[in-house]
N, C-alpha and C. Protein backbone atom coordinates (compact mmCIF):
# COMPACT_ATOMS: atom_id res chain seq x y z
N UNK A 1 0.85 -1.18 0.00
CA UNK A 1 0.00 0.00 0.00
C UNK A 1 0.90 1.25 0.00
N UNK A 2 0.64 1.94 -0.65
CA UNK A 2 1.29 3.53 -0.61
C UNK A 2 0.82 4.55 -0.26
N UNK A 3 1.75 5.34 0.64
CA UNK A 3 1.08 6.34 1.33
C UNK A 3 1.22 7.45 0.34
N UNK A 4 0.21 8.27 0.69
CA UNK A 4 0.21 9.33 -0.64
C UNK A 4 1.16 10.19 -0.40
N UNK A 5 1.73 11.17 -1.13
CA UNK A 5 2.78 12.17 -1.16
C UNK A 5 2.56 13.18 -1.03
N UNK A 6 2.62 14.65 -0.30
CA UNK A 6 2.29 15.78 -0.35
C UNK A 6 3.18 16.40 -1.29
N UNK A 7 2.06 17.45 -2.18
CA UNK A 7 2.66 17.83 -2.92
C UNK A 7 4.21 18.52 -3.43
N UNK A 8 4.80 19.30 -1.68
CA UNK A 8 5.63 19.79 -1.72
C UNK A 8 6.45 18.85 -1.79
N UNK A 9 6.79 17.18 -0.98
CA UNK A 9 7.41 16.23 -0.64
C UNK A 9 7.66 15.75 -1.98
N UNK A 10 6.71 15.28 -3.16
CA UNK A 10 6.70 14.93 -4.24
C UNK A 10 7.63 15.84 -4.81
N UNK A 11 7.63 17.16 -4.97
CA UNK A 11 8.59 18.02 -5.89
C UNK A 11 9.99 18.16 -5.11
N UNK A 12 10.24 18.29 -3.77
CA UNK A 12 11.36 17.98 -2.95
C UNK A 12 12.21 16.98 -3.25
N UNK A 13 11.31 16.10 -3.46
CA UNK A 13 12.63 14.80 -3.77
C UNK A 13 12.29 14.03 -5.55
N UNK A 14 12.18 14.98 -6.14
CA UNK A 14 12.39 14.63 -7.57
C UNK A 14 13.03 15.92 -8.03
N UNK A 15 14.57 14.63 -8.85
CA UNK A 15 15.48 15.49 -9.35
C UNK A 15 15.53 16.03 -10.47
N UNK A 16 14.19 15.37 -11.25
CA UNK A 16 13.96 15.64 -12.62
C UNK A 16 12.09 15.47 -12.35
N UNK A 17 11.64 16.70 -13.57
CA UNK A 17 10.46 16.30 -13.57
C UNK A 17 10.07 17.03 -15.15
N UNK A 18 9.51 16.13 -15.74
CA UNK A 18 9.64 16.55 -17.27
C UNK A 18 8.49 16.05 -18.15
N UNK A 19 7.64 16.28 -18.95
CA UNK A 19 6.40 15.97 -20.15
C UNK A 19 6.97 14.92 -20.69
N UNK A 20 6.64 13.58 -21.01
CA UNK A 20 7.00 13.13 -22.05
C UNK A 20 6.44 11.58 -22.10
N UNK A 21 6.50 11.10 -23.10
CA UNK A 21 5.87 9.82 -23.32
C UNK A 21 7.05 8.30 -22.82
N UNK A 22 6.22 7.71 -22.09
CA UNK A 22 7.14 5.95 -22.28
C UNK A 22 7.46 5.49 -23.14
N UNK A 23 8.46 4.69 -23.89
CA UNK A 23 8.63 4.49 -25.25
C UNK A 23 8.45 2.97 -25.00
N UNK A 24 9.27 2.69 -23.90
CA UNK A 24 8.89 1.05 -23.33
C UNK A 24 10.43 0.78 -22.90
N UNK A 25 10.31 -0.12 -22.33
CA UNK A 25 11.42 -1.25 -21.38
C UNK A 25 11.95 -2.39 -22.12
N UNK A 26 13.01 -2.74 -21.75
CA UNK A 26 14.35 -3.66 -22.00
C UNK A 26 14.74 -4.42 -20.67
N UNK A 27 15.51 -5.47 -20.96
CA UNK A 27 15.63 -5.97 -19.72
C UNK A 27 17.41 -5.07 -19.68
N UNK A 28 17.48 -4.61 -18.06
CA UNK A 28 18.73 -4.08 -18.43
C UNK A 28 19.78 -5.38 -18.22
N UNK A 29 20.95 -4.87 -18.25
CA UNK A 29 22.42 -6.11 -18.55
C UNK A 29 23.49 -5.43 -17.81
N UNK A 30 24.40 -6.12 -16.91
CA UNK A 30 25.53 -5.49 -16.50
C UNK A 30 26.62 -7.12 -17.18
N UNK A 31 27.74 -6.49 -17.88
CA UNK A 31 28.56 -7.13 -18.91
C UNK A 31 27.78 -8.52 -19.37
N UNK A 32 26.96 -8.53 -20.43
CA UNK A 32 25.89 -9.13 -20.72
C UNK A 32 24.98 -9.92 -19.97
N UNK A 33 25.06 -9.78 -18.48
CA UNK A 33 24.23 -10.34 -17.42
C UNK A 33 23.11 -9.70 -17.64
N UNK A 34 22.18 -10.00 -17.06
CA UNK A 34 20.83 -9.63 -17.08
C UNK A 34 20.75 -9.56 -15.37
N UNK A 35 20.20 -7.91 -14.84
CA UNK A 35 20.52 -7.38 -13.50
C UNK A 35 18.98 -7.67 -12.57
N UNK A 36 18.31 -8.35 -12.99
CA UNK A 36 16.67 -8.59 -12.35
C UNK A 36 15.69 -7.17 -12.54
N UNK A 37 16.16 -6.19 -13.34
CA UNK A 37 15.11 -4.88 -13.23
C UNK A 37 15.53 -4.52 -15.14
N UNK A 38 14.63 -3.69 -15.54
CA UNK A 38 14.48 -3.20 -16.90
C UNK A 38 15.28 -2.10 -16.69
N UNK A 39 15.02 -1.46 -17.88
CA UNK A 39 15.41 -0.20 -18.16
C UNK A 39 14.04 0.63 -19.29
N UNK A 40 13.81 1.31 -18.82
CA UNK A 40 12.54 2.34 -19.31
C UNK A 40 12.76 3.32 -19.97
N UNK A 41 12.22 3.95 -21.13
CA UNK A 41 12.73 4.97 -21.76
C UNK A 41 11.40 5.84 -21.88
N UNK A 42 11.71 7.54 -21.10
CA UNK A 42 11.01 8.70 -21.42
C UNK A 42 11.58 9.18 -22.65
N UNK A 43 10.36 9.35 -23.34
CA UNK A 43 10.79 10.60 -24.68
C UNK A 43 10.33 12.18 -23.99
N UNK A 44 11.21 12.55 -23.81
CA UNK A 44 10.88 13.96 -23.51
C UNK A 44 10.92 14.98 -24.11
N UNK A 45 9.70 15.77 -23.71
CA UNK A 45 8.52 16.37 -24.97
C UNK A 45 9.00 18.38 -24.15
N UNK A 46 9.17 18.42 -23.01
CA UNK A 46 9.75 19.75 -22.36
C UNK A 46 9.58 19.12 -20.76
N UNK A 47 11.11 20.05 -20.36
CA UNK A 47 11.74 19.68 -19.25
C UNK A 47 11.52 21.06 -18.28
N UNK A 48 10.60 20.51 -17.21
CA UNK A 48 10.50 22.06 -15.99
C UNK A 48 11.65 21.57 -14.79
N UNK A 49 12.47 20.23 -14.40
CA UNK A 49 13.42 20.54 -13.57
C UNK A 49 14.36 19.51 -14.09
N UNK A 50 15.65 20.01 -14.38
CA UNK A 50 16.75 19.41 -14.63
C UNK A 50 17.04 19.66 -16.22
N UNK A 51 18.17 19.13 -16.39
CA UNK A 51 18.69 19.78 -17.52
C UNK A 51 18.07 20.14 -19.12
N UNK A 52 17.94 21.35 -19.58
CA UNK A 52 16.60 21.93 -20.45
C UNK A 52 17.18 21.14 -21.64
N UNK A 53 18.07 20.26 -22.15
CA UNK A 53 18.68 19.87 -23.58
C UNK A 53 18.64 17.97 -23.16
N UNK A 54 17.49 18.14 -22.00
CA UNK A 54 17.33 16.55 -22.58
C UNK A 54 16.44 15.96 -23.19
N UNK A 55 16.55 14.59 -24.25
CA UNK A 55 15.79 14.06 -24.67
C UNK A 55 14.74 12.48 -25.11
N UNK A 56 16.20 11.90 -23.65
CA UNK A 56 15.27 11.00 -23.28
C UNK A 56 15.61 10.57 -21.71
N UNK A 57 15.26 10.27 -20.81
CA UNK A 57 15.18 10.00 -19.75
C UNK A 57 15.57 8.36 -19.67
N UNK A 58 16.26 7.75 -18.78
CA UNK A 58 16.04 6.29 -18.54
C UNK A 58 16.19 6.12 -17.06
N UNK A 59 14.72 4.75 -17.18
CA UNK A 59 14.06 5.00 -15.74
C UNK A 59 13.98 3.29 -15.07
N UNK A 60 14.75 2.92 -14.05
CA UNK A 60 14.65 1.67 -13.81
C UNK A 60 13.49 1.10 -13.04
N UNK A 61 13.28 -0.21 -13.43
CA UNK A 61 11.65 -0.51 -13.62
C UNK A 61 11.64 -1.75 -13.38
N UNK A 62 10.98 -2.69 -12.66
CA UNK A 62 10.45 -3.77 -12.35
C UNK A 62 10.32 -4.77 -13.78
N UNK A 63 11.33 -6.12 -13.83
CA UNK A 63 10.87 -6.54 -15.17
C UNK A 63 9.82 -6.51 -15.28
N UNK A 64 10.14 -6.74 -16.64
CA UNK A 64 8.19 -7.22 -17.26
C UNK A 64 7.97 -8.60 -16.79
N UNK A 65 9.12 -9.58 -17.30
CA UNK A 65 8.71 -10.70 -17.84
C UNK A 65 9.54 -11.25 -15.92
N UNK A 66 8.99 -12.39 -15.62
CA UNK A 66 8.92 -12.92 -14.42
C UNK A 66 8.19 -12.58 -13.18
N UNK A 67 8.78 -12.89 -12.26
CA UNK A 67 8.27 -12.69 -10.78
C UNK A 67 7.39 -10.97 -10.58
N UNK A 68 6.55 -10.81 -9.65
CA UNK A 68 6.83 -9.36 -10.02
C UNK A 68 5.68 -9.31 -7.94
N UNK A 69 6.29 -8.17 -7.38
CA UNK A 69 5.43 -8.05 -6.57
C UNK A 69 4.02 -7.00 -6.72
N UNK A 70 3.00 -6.95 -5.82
CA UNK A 70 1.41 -6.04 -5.92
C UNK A 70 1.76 -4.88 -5.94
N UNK A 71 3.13 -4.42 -4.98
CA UNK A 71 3.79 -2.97 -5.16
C UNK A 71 4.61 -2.02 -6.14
N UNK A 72 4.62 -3.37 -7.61
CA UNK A 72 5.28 -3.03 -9.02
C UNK A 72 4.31 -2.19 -9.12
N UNK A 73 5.05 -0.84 -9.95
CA UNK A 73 4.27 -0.28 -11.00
C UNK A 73 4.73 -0.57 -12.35
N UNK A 74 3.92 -1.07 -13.26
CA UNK A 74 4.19 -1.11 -14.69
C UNK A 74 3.45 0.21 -15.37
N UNK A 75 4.25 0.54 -16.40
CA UNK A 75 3.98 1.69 -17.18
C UNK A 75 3.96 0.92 -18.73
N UNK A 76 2.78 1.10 -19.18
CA UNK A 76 1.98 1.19 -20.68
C UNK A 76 3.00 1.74 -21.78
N UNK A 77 3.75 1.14 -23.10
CA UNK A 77 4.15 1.89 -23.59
C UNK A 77 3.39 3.12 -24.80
N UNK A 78 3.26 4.15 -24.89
CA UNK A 78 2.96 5.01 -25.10
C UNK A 78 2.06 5.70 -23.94
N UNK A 79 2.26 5.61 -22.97
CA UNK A 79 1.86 6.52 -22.02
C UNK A 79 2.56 7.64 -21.82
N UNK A 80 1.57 8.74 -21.31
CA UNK A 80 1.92 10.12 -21.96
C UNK A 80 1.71 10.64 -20.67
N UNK A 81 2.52 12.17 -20.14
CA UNK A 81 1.92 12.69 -19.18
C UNK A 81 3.69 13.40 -18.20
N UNK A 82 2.71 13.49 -16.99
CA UNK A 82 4.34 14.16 -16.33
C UNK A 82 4.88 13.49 -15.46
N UNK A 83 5.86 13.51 -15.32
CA UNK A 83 6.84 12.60 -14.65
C UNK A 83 8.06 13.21 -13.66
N UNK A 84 7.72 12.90 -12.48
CA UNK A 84 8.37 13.58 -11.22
C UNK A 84 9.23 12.27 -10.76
N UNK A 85 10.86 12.32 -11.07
CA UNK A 85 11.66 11.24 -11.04
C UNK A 85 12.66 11.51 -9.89
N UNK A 86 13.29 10.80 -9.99
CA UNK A 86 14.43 10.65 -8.91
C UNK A 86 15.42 9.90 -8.98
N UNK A 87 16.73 10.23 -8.80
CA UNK A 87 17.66 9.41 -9.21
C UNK A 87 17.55 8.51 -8.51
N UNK A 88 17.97 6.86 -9.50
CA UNK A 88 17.42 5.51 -8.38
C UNK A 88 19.36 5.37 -7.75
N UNK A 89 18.66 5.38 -6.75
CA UNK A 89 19.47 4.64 -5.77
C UNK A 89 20.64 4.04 -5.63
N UNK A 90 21.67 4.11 -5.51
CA UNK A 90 22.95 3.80 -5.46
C UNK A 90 22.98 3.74 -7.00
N UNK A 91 22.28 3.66 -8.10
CA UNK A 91 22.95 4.20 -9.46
C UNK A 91 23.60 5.14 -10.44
N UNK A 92 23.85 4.75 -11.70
CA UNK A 92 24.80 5.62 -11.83
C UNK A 92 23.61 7.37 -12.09
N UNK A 93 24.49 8.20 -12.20
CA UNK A 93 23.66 9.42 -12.36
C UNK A 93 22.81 9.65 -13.30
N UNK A 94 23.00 9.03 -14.61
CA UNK A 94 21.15 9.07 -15.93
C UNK A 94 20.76 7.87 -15.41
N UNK A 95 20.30 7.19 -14.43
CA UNK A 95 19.41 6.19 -14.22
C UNK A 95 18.28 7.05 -13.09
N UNK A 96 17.33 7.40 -13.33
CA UNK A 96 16.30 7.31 -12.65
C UNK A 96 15.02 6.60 -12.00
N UNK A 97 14.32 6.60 -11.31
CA UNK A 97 13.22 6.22 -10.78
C UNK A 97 11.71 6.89 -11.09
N UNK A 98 10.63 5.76 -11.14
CA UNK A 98 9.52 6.53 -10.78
C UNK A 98 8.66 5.98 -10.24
N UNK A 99 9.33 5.33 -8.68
CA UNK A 99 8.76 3.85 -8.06
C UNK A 99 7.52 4.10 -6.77
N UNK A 100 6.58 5.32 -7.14
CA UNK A 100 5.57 5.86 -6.34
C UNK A 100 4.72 5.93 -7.43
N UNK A 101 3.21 5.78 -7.39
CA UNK A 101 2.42 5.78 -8.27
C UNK A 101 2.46 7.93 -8.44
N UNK A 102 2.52 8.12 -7.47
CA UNK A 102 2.48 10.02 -7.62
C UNK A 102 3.20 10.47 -8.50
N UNK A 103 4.65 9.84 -8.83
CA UNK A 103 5.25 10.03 -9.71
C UNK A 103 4.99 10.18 -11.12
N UNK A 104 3.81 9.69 -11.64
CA UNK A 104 3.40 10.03 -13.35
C UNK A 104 2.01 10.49 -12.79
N UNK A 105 1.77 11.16 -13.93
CA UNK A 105 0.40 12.04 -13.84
C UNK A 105 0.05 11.47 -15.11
N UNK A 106 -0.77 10.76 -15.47
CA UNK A 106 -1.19 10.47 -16.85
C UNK A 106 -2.54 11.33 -17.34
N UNK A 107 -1.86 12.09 -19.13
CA UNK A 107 -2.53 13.13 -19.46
C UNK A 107 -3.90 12.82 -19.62
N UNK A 108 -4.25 11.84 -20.04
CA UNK A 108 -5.63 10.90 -20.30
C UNK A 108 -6.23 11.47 -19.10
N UNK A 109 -5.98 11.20 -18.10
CA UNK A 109 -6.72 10.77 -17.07
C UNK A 109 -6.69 12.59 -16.20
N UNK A 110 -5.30 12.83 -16.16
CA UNK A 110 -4.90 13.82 -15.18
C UNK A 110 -4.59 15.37 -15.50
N UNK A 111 -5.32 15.65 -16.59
CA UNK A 111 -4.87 17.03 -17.53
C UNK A 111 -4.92 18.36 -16.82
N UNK A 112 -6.41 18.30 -15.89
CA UNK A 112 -6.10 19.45 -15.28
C UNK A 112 -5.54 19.18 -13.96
N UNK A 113 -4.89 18.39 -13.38
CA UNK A 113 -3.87 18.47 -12.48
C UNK A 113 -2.37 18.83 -13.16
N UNK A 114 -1.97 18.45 -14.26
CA UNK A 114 -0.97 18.73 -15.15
C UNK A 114 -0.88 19.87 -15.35
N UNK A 115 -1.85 20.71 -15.78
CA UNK A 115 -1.96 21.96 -16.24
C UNK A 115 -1.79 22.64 -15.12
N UNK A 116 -2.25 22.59 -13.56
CA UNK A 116 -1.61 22.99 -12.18
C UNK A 116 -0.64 23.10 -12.08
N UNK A 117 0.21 22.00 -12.17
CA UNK A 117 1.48 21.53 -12.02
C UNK A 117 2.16 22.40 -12.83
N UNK A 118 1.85 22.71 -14.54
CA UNK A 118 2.82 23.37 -14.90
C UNK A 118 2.75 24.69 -15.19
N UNK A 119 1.77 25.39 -14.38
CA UNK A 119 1.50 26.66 -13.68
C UNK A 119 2.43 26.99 -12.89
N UNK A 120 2.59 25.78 -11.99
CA UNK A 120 3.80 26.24 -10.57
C UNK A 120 4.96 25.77 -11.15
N UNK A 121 4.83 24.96 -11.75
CA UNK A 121 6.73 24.81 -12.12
C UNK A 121 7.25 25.62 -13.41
N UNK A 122 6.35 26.48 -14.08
CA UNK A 122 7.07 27.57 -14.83
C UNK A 122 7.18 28.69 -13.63
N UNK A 123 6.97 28.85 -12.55
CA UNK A 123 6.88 30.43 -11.69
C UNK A 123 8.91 30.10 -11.12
């Protein structure tokens, strides 16, 4: 179960937060091993925190294929929307996270919370 995030807490601890679509997951590999987690790719569409010349994000992710626990989030590829990330965890520095459901805002669903959001993060 996840406890929800207050809004300020959510933008506090995401080092990146940026528009852009899932393109989809890979299993990732350390020297052709296969490491038990994917690798996720944002296409990013405009960036409100962290560096303004990026254009794709990679986000480590629960495989697809095997075991998986009720607390995975899987992400849809072509899902669209905003994305409040965080560098994952003892990795290297372009590997991010987005292992809280608060973390994506999907545009489908979440437009005028999006449109909030990027009210306050252009000020």
């Amino acid at each position: 179960m996840w406890s929800p995030l207050a809004d300020e807490d959510l933008l506090k601890t995401s080092d990146l937060v940026v528009l852009g679509d899932w393109a989809g997951q890979a299993p990732m590999t350390s020297s052709g091993q296969a490491i038990g987690r994917d690798v996720g790719v944002i296409l990013v569409k405009h960036t409100y925190r962290g560096p303004p010349t990026l254009t794709i994000v990679l986000v480590s992710v629960p495989r697809m294929s095997g075991p998986r626990s009720s607390e995975d989030i899987i992400y849809a590829r072509g899902a669209s929307g905003l994305w409040f990330l965080r560098k994952h965890p003892g990795g290297p520095l372009d590997l991010y996270a987005a292992d809280h459901p608060m973390r994506f805002i999907d545009s489908r669903t979440g437009a005028t919370r999006i449109a909030d959001w990027q009210r306050r993060l252009q000020r």
